[in-house]
PDB file of N, CA and C in Angstrom:
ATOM      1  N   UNK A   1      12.460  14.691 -17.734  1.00  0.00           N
ATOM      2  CA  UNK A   1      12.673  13.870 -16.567  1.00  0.00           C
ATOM      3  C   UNK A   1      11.640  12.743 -16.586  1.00  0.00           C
ATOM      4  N   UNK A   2      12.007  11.565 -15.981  1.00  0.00           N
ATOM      5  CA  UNK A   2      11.249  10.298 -16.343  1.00  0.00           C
ATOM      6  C   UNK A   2      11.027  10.027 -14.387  1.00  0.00           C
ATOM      7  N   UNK A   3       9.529   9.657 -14.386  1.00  0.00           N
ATOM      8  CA  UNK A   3       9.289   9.591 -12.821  1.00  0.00           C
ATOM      9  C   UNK A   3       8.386   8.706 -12.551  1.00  0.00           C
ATOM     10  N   UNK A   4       9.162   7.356 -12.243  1.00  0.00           N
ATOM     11  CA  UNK A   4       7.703   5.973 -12.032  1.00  0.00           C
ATOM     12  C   UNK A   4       7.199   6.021 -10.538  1.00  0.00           C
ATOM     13  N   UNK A   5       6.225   5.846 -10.331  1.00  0.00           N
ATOM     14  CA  UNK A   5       5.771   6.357  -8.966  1.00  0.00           C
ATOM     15  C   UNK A   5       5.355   4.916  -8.784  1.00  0.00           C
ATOM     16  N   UNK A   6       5.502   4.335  -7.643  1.00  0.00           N
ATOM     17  CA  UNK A   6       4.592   2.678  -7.167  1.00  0.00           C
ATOM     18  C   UNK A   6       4.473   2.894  -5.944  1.00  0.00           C
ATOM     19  N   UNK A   7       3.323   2.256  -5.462  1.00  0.00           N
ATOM     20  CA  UNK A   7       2.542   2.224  -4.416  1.00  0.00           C
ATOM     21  C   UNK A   7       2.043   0.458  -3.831  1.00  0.00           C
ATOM     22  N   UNK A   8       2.679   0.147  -3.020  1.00  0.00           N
ATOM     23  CA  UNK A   8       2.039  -1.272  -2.613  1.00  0.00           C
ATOM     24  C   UNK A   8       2.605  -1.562  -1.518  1.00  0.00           C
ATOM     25  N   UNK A   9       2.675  -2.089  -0.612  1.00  0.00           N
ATOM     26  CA  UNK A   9       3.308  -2.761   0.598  1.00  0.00           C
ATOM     27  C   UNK A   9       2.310  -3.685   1.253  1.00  0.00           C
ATOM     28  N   UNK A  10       2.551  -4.706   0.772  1.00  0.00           N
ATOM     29  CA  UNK A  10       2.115  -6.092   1.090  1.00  0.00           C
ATOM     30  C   UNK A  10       2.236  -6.000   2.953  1.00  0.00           C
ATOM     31  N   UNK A  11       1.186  -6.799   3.302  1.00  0.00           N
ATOM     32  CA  UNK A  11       1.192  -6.859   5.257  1.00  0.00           C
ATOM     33  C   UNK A  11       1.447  -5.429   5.630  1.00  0.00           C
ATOM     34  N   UNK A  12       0.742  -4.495   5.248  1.00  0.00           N
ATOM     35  CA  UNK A  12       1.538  -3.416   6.080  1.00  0.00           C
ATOM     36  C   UNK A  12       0.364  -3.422   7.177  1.00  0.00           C
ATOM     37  N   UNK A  13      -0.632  -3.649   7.566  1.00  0.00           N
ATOM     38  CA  UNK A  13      -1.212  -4.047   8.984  1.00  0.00           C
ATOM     39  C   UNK A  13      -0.905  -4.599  10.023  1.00  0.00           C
ATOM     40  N   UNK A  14      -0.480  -6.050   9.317  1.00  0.00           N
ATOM     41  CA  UNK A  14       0.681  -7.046  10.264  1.00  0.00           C
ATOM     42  C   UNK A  14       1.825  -6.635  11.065  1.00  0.00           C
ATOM     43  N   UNK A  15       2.600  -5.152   9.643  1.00  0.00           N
ATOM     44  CA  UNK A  15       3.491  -4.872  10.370  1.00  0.00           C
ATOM     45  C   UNK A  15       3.443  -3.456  11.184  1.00  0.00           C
ATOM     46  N   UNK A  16       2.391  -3.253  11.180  1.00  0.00           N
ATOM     47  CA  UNK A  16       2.093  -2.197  11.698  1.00  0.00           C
ATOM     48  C   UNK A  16       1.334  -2.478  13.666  1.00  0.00           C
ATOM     49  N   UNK A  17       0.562  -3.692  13.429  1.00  0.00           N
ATOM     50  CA  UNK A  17       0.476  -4.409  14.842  1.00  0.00           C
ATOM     51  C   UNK A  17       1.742  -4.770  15.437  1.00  0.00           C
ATOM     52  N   UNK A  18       2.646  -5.250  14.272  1.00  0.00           N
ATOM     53  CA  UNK A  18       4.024  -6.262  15.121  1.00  0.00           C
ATOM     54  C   UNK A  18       4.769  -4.674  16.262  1.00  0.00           C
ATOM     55  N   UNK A  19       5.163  -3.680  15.647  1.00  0.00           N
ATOM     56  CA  UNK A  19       5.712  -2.972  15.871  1.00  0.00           C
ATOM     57  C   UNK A  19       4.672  -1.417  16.803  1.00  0.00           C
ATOM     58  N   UNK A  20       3.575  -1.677  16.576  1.00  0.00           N
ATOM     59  CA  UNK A  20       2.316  -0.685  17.307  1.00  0.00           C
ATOM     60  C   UNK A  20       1.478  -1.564  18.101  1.00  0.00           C
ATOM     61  N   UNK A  21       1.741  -2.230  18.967  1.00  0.00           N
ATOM     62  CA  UNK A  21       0.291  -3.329  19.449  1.00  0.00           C
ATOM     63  C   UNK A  21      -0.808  -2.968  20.227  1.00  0.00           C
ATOM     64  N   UNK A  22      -0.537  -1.282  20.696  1.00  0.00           N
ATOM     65  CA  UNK A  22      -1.375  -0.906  21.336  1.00  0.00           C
ATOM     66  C   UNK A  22      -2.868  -0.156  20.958  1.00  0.00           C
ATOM     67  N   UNK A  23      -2.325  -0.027  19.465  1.00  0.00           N
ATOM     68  CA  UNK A  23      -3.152   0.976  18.648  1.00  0.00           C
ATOM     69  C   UNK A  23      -4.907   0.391  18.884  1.00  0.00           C
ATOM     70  N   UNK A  24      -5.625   1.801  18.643  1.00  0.00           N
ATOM     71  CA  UNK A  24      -6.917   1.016  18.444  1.00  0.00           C
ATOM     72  C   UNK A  24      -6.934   0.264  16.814  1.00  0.00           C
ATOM     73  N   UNK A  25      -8.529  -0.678  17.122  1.00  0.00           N
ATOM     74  CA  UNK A  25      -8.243  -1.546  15.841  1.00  0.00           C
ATOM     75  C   UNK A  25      -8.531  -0.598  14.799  1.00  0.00           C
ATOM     76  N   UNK A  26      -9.320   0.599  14.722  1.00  0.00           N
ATOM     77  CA  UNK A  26      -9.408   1.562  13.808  1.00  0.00           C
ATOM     78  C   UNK A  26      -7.944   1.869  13.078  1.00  0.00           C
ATOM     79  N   UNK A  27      -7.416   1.913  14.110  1.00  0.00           N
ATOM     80  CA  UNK A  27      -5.724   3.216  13.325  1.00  0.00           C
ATOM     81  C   UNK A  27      -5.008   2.235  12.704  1.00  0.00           C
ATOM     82  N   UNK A  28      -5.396   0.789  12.608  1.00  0.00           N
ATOM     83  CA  UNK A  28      -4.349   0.014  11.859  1.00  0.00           C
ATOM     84  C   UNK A  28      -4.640   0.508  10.706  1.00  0.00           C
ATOM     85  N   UNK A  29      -5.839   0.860   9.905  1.00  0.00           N
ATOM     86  CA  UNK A  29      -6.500   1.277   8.574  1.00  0.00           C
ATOM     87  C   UNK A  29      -5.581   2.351   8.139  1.00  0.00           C
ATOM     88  N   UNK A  30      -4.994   3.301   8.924  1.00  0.00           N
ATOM     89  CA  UNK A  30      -4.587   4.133   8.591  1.00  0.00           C
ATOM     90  C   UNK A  30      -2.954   3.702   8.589  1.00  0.00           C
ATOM     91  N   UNK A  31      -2.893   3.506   7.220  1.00  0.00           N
ATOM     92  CA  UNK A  31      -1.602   2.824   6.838  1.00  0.00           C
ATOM     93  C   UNK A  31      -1.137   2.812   5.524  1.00  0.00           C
ATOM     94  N   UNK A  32       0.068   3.312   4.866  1.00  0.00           N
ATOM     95  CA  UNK A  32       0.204   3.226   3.459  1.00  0.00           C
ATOM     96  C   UNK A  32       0.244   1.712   2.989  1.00  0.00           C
ATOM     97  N   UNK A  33       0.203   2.020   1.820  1.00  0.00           N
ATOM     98  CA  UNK A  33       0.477   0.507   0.813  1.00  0.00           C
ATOM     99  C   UNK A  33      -0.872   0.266   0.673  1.00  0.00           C
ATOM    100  N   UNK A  34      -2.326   0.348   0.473  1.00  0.00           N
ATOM    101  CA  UNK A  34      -3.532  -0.590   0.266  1.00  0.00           C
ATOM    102  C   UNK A  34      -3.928   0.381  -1.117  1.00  0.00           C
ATOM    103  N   UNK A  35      -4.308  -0.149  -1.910  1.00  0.00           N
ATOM    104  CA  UNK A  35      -4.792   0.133  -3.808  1.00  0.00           C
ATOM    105  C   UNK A  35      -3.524  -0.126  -3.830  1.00  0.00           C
ATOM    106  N   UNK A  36      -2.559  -0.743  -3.980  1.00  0.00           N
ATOM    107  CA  UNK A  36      -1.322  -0.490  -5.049  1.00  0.00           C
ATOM    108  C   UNK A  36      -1.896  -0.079  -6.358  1.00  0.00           C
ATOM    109  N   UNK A  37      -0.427   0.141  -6.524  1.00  0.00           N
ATOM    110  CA  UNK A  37      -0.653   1.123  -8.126  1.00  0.00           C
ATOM    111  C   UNK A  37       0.978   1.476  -8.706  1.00  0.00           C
ATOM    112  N   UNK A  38       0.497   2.178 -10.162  1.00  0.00           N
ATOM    113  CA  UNK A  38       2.326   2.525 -10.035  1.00  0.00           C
ATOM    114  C   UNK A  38       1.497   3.537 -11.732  1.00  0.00           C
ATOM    115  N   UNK A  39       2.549   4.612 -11.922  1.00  0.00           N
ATOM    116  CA  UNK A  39       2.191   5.740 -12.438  1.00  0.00           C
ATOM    117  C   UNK A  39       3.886   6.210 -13.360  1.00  0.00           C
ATOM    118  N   UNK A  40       3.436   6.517 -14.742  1.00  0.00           N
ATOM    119  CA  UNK A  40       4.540   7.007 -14.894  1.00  0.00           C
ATOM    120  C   UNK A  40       4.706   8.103 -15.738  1.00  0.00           C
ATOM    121  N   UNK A  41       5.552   8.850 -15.335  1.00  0.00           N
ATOM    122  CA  UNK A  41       5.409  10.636 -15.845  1.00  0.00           C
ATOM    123  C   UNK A  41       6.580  10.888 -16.811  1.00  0.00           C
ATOM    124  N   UNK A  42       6.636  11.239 -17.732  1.00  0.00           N
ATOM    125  CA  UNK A  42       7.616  12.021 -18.387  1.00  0.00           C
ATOM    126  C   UNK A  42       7.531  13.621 -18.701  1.00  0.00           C
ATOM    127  N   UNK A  43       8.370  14.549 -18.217  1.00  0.00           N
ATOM    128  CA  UNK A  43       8.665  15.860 -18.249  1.00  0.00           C
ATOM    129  C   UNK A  43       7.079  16.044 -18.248  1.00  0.00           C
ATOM    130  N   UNK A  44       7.012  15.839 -17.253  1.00  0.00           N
ATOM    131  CA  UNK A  44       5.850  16.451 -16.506  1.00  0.00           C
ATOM    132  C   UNK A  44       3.977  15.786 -16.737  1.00  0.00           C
ATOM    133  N   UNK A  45       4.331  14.891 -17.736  1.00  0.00           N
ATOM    134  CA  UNK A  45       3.014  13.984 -18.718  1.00  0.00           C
ATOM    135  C   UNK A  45       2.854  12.985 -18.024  1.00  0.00           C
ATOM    136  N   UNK A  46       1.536  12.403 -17.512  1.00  0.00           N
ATOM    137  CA  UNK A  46       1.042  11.319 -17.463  1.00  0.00           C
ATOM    138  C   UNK A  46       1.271  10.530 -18.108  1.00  0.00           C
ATOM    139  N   UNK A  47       1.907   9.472 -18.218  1.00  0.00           N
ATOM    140  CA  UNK A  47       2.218   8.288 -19.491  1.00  0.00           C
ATOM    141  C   UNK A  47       1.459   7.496 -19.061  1.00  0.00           C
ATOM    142  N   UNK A  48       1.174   7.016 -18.752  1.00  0.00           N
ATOM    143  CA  UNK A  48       0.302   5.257 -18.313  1.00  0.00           C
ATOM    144  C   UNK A  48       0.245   5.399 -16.369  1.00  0.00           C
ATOM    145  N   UNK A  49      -0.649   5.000 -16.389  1.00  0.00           N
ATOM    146  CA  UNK A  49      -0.980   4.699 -14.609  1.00  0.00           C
ATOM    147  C   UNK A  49      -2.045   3.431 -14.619  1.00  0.00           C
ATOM    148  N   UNK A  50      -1.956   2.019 -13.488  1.00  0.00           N
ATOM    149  CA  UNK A  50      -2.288   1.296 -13.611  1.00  0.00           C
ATOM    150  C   UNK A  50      -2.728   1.206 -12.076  1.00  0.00           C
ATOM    151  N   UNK A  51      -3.612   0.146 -11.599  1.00  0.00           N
ATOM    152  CA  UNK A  51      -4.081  -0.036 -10.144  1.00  0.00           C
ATOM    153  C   UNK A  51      -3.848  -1.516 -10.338  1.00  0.00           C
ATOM    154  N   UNK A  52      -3.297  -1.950  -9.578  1.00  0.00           N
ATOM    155  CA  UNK A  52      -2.838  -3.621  -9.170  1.00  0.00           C
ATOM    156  C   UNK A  52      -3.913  -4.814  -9.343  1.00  0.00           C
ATOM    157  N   UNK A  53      -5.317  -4.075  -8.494  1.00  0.00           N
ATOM    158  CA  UNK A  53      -6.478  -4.598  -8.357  1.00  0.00           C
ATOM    159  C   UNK A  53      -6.942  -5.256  -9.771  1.00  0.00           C
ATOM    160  N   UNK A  54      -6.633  -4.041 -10.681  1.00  0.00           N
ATOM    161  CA  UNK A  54      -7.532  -4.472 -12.017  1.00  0.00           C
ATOM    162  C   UNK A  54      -6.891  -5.520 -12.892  1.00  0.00           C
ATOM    163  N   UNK A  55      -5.465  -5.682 -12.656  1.00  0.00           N
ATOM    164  CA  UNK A  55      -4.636  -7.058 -13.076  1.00  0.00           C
ATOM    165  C   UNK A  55      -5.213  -8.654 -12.225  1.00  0.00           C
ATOM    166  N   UNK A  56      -5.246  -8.301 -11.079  1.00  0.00           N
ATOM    167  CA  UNK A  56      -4.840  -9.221  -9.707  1.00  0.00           C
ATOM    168  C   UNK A  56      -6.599  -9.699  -9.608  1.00  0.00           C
ATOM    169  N   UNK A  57      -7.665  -8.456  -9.828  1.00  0.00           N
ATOM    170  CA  UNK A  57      -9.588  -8.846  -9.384  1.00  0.00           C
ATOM    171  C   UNK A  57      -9.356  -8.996  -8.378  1.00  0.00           C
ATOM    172  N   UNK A  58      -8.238  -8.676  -7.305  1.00  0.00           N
ATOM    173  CA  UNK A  58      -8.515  -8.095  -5.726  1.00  0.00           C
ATOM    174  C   UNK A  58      -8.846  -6.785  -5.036  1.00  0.00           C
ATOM    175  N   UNK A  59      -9.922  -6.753  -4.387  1.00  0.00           N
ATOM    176  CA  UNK A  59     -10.132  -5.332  -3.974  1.00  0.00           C
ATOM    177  C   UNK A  59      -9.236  -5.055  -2.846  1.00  0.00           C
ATOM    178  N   UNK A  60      -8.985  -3.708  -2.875  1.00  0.00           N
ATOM    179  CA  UNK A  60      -7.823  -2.987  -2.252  1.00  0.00           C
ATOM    180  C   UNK A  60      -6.510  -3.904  -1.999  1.00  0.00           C
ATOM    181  N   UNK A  61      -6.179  -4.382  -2.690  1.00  0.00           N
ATOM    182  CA  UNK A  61      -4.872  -5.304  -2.524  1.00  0.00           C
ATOM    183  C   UNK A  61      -3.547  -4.153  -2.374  1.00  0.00           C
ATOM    184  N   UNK A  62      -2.769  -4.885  -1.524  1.00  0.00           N
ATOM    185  CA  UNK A  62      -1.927  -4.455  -1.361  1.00  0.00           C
ATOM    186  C   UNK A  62      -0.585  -5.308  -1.693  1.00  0.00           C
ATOM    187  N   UNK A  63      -0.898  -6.209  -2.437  1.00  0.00           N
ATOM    188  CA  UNK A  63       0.509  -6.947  -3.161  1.00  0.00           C
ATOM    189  C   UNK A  63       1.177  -5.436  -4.007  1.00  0.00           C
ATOM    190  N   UNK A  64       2.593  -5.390  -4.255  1.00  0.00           N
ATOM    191  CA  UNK A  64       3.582  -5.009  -4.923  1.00  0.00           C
ATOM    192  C   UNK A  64       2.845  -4.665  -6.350  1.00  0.00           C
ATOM    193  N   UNK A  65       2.621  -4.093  -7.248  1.00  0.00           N
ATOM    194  CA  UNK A  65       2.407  -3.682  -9.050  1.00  0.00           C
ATOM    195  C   UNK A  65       3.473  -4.434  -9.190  1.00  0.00           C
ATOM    196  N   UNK A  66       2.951  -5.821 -10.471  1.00  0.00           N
ATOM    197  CA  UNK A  66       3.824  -6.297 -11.064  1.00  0.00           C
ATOM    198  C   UNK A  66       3.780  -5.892 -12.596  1.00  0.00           C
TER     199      UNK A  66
END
């Protein structure tokens, strides 16, 4: 079995205020999508796993793994 795993969601703070506005400013942090990344497994093996950051030299970015 072949299993690519990605991790990124660009603005997910933004959209997490647009749609939560009451939250404290703490709980926006608590939000998926920040390190993107993307990982890929075959029958059960680690094949390659990459972090976005180390392409991009942004810390905790949350742009999409290109």
């Amino acid at each position: 079995m072949i299993i690519l795993g990605i991790s990124g969601f660009e603005k997910s703070i933004p959209f997490k205020k647009a749609y939560w506005p009451n939250l404290e400013e703490r709980e926006y942090r608590i939000s998926q999508g920040h390190d993107s990344a993307a990982a890929l497994f075959i029958d059960g093996e680690l094949i390659a796993a990459a972090a976005e950051e180390r392409f991009s030299r942004k810390k905790h970015t949350g742009d999409f793994p290109v």
